[in-house]
N, C-alpha and C. Protein backbone atom coordinates (compact mmCIF):
# COMPACT_ATOMS: atom_id res chain seq x y z
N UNK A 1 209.16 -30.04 128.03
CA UNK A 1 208.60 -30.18 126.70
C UNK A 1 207.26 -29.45 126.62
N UNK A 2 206.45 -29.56 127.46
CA UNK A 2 204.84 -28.76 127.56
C UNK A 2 204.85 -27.66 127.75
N UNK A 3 205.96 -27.05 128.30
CA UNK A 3 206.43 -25.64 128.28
C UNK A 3 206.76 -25.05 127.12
N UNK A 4 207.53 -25.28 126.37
CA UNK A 4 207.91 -25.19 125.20
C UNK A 4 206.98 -25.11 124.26
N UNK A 5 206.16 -26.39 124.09
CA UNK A 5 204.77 -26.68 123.17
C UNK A 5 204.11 -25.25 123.16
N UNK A 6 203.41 -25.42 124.87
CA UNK A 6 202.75 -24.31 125.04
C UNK A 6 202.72 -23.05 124.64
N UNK A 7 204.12 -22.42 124.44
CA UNK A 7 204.60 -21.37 123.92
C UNK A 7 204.44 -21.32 122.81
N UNK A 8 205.13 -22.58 121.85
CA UNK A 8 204.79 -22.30 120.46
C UNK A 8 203.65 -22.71 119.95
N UNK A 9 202.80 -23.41 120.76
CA UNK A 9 201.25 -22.97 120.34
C UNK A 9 200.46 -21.80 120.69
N UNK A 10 201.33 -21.08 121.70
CA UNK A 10 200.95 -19.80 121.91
C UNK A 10 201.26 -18.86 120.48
N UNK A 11 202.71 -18.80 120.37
CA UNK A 11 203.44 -18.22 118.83
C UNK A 11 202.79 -18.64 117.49
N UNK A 12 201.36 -19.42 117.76
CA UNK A 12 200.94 -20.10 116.60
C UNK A 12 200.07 -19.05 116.24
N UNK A 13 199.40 -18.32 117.29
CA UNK A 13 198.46 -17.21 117.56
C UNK A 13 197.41 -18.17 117.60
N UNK A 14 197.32 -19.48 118.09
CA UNK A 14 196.05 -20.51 118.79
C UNK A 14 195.95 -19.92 120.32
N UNK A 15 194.66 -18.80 120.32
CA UNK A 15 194.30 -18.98 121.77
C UNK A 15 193.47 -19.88 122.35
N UNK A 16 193.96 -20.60 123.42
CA UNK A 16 192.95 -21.75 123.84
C UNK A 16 193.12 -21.76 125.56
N UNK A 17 191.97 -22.04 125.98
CA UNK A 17 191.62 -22.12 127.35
C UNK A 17 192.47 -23.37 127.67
N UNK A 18 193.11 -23.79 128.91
CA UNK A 18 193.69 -24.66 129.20
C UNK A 18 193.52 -26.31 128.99
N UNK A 19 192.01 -26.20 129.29
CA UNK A 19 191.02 -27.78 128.17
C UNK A 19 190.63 -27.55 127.62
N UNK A 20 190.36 -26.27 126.82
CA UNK A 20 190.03 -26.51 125.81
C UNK A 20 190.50 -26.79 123.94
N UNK A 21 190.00 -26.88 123.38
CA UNK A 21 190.46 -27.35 122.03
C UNK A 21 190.32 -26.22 120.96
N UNK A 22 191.65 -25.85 120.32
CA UNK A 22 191.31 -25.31 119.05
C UNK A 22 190.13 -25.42 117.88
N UNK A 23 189.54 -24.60 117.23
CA UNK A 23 188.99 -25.17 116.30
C UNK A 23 189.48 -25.75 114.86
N UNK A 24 189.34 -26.48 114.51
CA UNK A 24 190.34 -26.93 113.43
C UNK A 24 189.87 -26.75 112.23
N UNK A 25 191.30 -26.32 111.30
CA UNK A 25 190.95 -25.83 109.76
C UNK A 25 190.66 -27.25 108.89
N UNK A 26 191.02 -27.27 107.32
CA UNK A 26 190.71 -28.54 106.70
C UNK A 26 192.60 -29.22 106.79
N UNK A 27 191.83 -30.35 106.82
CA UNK A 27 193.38 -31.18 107.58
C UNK A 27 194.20 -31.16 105.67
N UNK A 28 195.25 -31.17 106.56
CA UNK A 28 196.43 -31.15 105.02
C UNK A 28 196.93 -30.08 104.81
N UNK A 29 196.75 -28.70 105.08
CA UNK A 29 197.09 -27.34 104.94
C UNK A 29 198.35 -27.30 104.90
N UNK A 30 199.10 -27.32 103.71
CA UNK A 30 200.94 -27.82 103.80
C UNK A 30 201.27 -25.68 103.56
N UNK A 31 201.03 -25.49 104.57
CA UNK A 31 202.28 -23.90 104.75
C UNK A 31 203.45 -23.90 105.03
N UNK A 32 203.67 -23.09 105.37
CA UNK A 32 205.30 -22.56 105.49
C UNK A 32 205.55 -22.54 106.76
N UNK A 33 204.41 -22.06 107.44
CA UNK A 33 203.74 -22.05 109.05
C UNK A 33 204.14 -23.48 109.56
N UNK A 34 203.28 -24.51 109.04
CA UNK A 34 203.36 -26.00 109.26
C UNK A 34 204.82 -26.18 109.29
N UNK A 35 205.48 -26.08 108.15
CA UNK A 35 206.93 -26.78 108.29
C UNK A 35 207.43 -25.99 109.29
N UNK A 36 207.51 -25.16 109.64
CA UNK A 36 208.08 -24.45 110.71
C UNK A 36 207.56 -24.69 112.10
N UNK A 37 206.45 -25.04 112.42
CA UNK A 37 206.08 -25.66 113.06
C UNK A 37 206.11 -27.01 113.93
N UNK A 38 206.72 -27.86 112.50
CA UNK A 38 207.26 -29.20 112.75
C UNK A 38 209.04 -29.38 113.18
N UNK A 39 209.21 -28.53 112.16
CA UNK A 39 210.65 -28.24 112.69
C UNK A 39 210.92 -27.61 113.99
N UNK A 40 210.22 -26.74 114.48
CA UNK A 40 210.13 -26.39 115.74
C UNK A 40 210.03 -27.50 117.15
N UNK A 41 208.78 -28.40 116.76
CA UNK A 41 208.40 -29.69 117.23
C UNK A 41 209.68 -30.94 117.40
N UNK A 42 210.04 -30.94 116.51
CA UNK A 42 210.99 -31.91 116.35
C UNK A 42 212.31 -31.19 116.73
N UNK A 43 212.53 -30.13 117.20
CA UNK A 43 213.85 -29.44 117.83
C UNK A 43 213.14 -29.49 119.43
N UNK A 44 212.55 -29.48 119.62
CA UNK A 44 211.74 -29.31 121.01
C UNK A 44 212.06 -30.26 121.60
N UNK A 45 211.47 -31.48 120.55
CA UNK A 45 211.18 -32.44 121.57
C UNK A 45 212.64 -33.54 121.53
N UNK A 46 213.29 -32.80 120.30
CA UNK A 46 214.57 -33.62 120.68
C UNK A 46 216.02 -32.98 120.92
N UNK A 47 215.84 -31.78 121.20
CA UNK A 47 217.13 -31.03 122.30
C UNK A 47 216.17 -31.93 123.85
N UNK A 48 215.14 -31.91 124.26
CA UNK A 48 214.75 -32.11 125.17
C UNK A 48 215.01 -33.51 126.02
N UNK A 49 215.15 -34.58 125.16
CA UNK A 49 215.38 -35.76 125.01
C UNK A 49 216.73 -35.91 125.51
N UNK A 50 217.44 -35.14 124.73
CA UNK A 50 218.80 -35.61 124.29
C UNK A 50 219.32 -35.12 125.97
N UNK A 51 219.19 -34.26 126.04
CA UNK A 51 219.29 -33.62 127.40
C UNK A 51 218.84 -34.46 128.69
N UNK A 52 218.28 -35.74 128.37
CA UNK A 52 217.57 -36.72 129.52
C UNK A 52 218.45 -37.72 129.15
N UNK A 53 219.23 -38.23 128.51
CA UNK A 53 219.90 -39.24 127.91
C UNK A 53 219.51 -40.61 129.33
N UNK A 54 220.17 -40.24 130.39
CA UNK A 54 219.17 -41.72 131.49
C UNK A 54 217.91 -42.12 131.23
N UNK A 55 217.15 -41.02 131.01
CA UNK A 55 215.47 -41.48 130.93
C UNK A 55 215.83 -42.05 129.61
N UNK A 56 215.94 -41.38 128.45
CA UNK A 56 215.83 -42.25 127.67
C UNK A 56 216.63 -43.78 127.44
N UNK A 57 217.49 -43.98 127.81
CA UNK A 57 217.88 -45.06 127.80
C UNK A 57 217.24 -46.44 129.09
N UNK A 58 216.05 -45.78 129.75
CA UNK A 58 215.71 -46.36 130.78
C UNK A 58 214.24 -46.44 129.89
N UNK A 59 214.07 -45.76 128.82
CA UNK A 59 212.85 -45.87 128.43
C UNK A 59 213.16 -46.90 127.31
N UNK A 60 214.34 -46.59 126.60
CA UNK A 60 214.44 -47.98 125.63
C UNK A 60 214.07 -49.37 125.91
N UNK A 61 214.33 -49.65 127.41
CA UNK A 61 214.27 -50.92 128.36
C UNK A 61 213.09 -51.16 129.05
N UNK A 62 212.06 -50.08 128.96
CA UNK A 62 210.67 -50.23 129.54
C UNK A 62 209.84 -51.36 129.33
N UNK A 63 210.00 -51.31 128.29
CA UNK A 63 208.81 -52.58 127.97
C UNK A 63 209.66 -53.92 128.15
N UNK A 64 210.73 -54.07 127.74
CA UNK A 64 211.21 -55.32 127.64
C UNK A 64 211.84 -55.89 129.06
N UNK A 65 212.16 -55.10 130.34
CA UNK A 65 213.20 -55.31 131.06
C UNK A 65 211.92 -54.43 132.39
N UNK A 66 211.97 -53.21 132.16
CA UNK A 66 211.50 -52.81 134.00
C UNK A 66 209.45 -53.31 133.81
N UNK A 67 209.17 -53.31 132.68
CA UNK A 67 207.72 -53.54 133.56
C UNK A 67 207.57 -55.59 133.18
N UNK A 68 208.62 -55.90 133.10
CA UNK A 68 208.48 -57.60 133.33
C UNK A 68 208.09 -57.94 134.52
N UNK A 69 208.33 -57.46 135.82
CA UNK A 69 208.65 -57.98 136.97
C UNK A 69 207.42 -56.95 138.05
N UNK A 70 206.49 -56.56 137.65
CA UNK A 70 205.82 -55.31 138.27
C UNK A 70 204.73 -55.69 138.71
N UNK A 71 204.19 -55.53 140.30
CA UNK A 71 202.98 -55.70 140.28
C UNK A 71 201.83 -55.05 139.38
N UNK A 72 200.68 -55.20 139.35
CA UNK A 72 199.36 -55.15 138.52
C UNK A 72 198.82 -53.55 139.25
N UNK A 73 198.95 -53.31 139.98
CA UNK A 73 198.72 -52.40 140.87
C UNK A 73 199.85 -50.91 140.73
N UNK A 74 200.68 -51.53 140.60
CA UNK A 74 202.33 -50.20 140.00
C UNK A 74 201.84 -50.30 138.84
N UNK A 75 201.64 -51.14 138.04
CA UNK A 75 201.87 -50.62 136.44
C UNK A 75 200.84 -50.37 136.40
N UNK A 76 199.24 -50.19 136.81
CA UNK A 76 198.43 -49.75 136.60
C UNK A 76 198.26 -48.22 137.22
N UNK A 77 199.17 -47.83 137.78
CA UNK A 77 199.14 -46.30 138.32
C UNK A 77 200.10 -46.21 137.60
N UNK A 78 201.10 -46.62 136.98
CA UNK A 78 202.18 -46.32 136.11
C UNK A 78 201.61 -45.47 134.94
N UNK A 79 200.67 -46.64 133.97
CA UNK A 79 200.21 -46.32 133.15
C UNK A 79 199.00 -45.21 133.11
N UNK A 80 198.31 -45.01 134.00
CA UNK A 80 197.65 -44.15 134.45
C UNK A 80 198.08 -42.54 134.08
N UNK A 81 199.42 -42.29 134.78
CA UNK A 81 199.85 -41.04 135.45
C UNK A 81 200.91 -40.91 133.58
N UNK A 82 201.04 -42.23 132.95
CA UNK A 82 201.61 -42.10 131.70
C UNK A 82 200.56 -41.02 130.30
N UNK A 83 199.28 -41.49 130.85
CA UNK A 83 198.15 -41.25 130.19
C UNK A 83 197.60 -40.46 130.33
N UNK A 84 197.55 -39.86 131.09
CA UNK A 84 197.17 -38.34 131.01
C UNK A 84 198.53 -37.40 130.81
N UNK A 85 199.69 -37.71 131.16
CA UNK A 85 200.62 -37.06 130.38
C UNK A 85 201.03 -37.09 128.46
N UNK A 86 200.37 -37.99 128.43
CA UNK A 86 200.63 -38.60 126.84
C UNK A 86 198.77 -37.55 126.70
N UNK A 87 198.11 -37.36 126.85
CA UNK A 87 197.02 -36.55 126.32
C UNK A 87 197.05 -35.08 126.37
N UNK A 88 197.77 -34.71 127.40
CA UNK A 88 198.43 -33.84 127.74
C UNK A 88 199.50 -32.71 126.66
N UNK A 89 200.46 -33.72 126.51
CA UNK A 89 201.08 -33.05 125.51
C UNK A 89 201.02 -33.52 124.22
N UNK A 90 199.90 -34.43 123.71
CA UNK A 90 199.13 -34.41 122.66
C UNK A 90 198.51 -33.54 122.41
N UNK A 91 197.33 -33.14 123.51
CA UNK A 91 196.52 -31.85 123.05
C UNK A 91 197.37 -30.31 122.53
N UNK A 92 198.84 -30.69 123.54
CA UNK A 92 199.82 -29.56 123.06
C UNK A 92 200.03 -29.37 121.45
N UNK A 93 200.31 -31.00 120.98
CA UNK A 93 200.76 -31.01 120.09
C UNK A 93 199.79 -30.47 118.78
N UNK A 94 198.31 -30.78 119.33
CA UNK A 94 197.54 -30.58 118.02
C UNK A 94 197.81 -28.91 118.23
N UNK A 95 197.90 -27.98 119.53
CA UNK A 95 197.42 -26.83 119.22
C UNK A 95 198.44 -26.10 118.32
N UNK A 96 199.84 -27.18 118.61
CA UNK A 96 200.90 -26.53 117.68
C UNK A 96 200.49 -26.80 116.09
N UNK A 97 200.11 -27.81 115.59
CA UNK A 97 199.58 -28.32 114.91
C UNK A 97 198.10 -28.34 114.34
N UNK A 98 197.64 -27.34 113.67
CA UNK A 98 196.43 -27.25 113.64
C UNK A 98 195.50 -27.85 112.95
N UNK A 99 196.32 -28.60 111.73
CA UNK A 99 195.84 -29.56 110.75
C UNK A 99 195.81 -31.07 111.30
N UNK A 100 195.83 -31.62 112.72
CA UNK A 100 195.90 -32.68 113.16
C UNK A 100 194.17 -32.33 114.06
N UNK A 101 193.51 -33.35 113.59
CA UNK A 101 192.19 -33.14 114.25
C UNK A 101 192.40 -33.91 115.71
N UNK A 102 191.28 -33.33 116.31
CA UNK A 102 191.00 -33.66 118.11
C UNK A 102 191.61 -35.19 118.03
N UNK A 103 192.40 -35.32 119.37
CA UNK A 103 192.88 -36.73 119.57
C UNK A 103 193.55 -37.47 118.85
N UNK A 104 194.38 -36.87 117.43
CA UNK A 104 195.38 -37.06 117.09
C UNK A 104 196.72 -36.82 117.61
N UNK A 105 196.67 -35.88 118.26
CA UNK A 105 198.43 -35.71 119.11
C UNK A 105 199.04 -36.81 120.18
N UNK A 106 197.87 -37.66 120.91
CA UNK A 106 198.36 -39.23 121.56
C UNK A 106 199.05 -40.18 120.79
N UNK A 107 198.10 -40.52 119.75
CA UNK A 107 198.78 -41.48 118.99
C UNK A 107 199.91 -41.06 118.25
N UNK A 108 200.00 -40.12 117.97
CA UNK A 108 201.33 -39.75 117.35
C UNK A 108 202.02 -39.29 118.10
N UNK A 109 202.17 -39.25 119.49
CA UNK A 109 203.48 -39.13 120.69
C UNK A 109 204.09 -40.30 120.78
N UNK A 110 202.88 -41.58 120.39
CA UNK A 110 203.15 -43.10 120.84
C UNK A 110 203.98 -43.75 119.68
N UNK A 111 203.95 -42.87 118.46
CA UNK A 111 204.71 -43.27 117.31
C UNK A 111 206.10 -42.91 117.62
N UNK A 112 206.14 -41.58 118.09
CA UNK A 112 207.69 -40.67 117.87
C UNK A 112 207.96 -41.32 119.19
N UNK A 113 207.23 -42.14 120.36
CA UNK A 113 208.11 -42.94 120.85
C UNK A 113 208.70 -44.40 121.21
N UNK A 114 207.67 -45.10 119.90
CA UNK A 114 208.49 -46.22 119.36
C UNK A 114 209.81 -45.69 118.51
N UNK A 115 209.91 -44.61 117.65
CA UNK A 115 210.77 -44.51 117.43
C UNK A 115 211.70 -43.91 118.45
N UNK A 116 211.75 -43.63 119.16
CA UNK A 116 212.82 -42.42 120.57
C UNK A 116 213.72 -44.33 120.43
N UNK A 117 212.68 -45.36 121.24
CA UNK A 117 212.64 -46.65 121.79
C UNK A 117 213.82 -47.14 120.63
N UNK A 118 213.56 -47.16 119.69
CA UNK A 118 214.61 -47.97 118.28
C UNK A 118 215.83 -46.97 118.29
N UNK A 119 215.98 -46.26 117.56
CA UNK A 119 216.60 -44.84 117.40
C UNK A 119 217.47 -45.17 118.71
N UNK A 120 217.31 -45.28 119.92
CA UNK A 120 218.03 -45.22 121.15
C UNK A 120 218.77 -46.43 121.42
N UNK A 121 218.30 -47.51 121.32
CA UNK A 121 218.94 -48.67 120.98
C UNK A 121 219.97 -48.93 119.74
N UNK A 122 219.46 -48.01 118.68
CA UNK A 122 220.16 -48.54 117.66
C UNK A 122 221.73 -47.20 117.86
N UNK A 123 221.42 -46.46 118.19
CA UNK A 123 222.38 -45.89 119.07
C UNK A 123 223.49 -46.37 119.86
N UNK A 124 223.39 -47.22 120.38
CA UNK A 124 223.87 -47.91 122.22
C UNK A 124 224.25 -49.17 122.08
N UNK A 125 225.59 -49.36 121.04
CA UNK A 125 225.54 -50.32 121.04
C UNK A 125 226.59 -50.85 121.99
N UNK A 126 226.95 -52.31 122.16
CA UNK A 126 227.76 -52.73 122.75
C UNK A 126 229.35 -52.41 122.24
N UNK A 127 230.38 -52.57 123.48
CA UNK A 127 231.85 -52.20 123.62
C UNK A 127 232.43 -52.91 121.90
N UNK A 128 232.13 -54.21 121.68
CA UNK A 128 232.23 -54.65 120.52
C UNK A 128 231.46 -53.80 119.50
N UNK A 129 230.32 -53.54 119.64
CA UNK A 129 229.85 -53.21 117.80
C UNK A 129 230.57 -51.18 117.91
N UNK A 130 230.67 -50.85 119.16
CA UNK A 130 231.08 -49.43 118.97
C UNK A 130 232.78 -49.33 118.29
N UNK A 131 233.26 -50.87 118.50
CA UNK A 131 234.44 -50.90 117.88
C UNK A 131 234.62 -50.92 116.76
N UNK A 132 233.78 -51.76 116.03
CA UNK A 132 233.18 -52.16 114.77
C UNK A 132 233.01 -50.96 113.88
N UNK A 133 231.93 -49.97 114.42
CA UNK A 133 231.79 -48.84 114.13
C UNK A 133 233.08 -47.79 113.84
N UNK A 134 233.74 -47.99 114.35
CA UNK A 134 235.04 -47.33 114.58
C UNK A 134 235.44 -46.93 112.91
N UNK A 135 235.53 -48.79 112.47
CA UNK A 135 236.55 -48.95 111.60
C UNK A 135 236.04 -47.61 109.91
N UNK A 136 236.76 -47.25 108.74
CA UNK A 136 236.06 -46.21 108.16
C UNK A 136 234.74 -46.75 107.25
N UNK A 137 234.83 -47.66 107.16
CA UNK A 137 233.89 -48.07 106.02
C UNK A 137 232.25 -49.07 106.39
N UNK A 138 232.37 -48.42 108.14
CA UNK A 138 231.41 -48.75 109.04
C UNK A 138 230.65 -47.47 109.01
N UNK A 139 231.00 -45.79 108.63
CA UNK A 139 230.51 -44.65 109.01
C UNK A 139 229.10 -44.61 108.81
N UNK A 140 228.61 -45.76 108.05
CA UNK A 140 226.72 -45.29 108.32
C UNK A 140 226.40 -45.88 109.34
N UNK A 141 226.76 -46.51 110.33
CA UNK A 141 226.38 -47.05 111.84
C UNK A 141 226.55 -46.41 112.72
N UNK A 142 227.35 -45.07 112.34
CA UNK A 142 227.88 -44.18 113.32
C UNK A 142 226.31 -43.15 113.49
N UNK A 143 225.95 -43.51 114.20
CA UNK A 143 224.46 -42.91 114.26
C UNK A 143 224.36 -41.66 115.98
N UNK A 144 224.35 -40.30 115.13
CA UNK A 144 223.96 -39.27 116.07
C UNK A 144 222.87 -39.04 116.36
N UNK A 145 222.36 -39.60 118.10
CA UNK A 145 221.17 -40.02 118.42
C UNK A 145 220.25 -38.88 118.30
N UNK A 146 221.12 -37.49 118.75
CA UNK A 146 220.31 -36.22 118.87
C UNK A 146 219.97 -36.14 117.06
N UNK A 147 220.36 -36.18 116.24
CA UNK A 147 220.65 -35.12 115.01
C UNK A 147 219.46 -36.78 114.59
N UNK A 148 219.68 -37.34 114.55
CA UNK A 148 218.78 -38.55 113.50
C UNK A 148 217.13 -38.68 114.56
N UNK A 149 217.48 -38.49 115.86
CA UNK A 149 215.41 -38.27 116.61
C UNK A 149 215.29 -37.15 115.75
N UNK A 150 215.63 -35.80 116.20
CA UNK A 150 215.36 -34.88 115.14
C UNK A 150 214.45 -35.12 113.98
N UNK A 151 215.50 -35.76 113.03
CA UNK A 151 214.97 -35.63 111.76
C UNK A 151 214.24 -36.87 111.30
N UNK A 152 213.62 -37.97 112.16
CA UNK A 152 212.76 -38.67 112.54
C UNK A 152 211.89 -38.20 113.05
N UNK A 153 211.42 -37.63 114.15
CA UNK A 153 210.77 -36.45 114.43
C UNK A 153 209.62 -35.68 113.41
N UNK A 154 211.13 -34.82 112.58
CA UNK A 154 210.49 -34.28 111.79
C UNK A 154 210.18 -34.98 110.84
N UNK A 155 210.06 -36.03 110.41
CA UNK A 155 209.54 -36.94 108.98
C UNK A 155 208.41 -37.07 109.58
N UNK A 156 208.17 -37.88 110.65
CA UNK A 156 206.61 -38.27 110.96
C UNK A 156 205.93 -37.34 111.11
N UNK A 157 206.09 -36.26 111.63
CA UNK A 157 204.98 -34.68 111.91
C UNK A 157 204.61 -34.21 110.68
N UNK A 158 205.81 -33.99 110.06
CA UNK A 158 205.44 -34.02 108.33
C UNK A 158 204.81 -34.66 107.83
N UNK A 159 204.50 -36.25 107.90
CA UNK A 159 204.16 -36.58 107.46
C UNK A 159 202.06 -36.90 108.17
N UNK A 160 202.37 -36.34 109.36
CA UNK A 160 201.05 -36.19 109.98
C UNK A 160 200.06 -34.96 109.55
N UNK A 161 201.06 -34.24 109.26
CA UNK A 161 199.92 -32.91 108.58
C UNK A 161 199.89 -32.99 107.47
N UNK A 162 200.09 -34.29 107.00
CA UNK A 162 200.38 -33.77 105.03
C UNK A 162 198.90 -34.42 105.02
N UNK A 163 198.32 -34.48 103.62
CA UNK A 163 197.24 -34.56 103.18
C UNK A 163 197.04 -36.08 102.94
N UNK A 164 195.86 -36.78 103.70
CA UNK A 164 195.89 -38.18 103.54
C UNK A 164 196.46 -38.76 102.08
N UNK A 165 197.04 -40.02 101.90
CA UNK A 165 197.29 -40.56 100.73
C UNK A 165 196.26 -41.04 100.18
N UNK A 166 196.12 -41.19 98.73
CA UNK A 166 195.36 -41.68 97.88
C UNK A 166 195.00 -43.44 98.45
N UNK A 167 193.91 -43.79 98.66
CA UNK A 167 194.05 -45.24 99.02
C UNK A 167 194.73 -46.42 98.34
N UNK A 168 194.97 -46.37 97.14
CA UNK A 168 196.22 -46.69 96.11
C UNK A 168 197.58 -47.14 96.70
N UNK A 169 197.44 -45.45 96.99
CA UNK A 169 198.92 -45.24 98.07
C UNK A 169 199.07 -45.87 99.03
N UNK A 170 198.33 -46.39 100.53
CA UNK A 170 198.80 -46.81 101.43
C UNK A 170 199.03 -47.52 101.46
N UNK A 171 200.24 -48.30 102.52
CA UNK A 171 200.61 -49.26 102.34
C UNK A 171 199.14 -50.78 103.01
N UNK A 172 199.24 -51.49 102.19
CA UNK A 172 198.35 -52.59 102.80
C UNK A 172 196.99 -52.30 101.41
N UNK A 173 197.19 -51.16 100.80
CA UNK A 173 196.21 -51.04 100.04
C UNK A 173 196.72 -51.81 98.73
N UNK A 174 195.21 -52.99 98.15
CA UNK A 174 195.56 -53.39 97.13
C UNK A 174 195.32 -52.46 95.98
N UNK A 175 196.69 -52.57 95.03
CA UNK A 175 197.01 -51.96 93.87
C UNK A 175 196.02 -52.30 92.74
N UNK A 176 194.69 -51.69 92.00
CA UNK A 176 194.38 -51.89 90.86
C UNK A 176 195.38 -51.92 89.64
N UNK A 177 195.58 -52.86 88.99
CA UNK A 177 196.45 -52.02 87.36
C UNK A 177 194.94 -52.35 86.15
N UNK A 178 195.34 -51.50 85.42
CA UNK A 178 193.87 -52.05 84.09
C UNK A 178 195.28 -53.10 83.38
N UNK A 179 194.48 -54.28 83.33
CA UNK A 179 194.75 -55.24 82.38
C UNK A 179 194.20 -54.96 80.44
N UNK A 180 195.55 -54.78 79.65
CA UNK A 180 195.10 -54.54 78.15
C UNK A 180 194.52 -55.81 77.19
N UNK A 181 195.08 -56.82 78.14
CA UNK A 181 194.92 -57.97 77.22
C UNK A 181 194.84 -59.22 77.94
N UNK A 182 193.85 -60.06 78.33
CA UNK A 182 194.10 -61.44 78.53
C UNK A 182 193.53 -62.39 77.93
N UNK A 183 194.46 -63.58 77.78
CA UNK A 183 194.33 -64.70 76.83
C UNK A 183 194.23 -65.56 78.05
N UNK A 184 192.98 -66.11 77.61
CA UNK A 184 192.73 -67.84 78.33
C UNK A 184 193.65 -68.46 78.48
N UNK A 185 193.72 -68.81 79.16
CA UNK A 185 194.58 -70.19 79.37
C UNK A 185 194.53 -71.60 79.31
N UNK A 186 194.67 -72.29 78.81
CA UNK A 186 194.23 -73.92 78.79
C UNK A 186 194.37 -74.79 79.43
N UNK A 187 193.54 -75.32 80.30
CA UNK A 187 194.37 -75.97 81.83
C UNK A 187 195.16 -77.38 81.34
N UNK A 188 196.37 -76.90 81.69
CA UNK A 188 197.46 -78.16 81.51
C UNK A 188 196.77 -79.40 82.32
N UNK A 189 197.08 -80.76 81.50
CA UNK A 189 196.21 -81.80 82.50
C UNK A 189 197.27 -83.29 81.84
């Protein structure tokens, strides 16, 4: 995958020293460049995936199943050697990405892999529900793990370079409306 990145942040015409950081334009810059960019991103990183199918299905089970039972000492070199790989091809990601400012490409590896985590599960299901699936009027469960990371993938990257939302917009943000008219009320007693 960092191979790949690398290249097409090379093809971005971003020259950058190996630590060092692009300089960054004003965030939101929706080009033609960008979508191509993301689409690139999201073919990268999920031919790449799909192609690991063990890891990922060993990664679906990470949190819930292999680090239950772990000494403090493994999962702390675990997470370690996780973390500089997750900054790693974050920093890749911003250079592909030029509208994502410094130290945005971690947290958004950690997004696209809660989703890898769902997406992969919701994939895999048991001998029963793959039967289930079978039948014709089950066909939206029939879920192609490569073709739907993809275009999961590409929704969130898209949606990482797009131009912050109006605070209105986000979710958790309370909605003003203008009120035209209110009448007292008389407290019932």
């Amino acid at each position: 995958m960092n191979i790949h990145l690398a290249h097409l942040g090379d093809s971005q015409g971003v020259a950058v020293a190996p630590h060092a950081r692009p300089s960054r334009g004003r965030r939101g810059g929706s080009s033609a460049s960008g979508e191509d960019a993301v689409a690139s991103i999201a073919s990268i990183l999920s031919t790449t995936l799909v192609a690991r199918g063990a890891m990922t299905r060993l990664l679906s089970i990470l949190h819930s199943v292999l680090e239950q039972n772990v000494s403090y000492e493994a999962a702390l070199r675990f997470k370690l050697s996780l973390l500089a790989h997750v900054e790693r091809t974050g920093a890749l990601l911003e250079r592909c990405l030029p509208s994502l400012a410094p130290g945005q490409g971690g947290p958004l590896l950690i997004r696209m892999y809660a989703l890898l985590i769902g997406m992969r599960q919701v994939c895999d299901p048991s001998d029963v529900i793959r039967d289930i699936r079978s039948r014709p009027e089950m066909s939206l469960f029939r879920i192609d793990f490569g073709e739907e990371i993809r275009a999961s993938f590409a929704i969130l990257l898209s949606g990482a370079i797009a131009p912050p939302a109006p605070v209105s917009e986000r979710l958790g943000a309370p909605v003003l409306r203008e009120v035209t008219s209110v009448e007292p009320r008389s407290p019932e007693g």
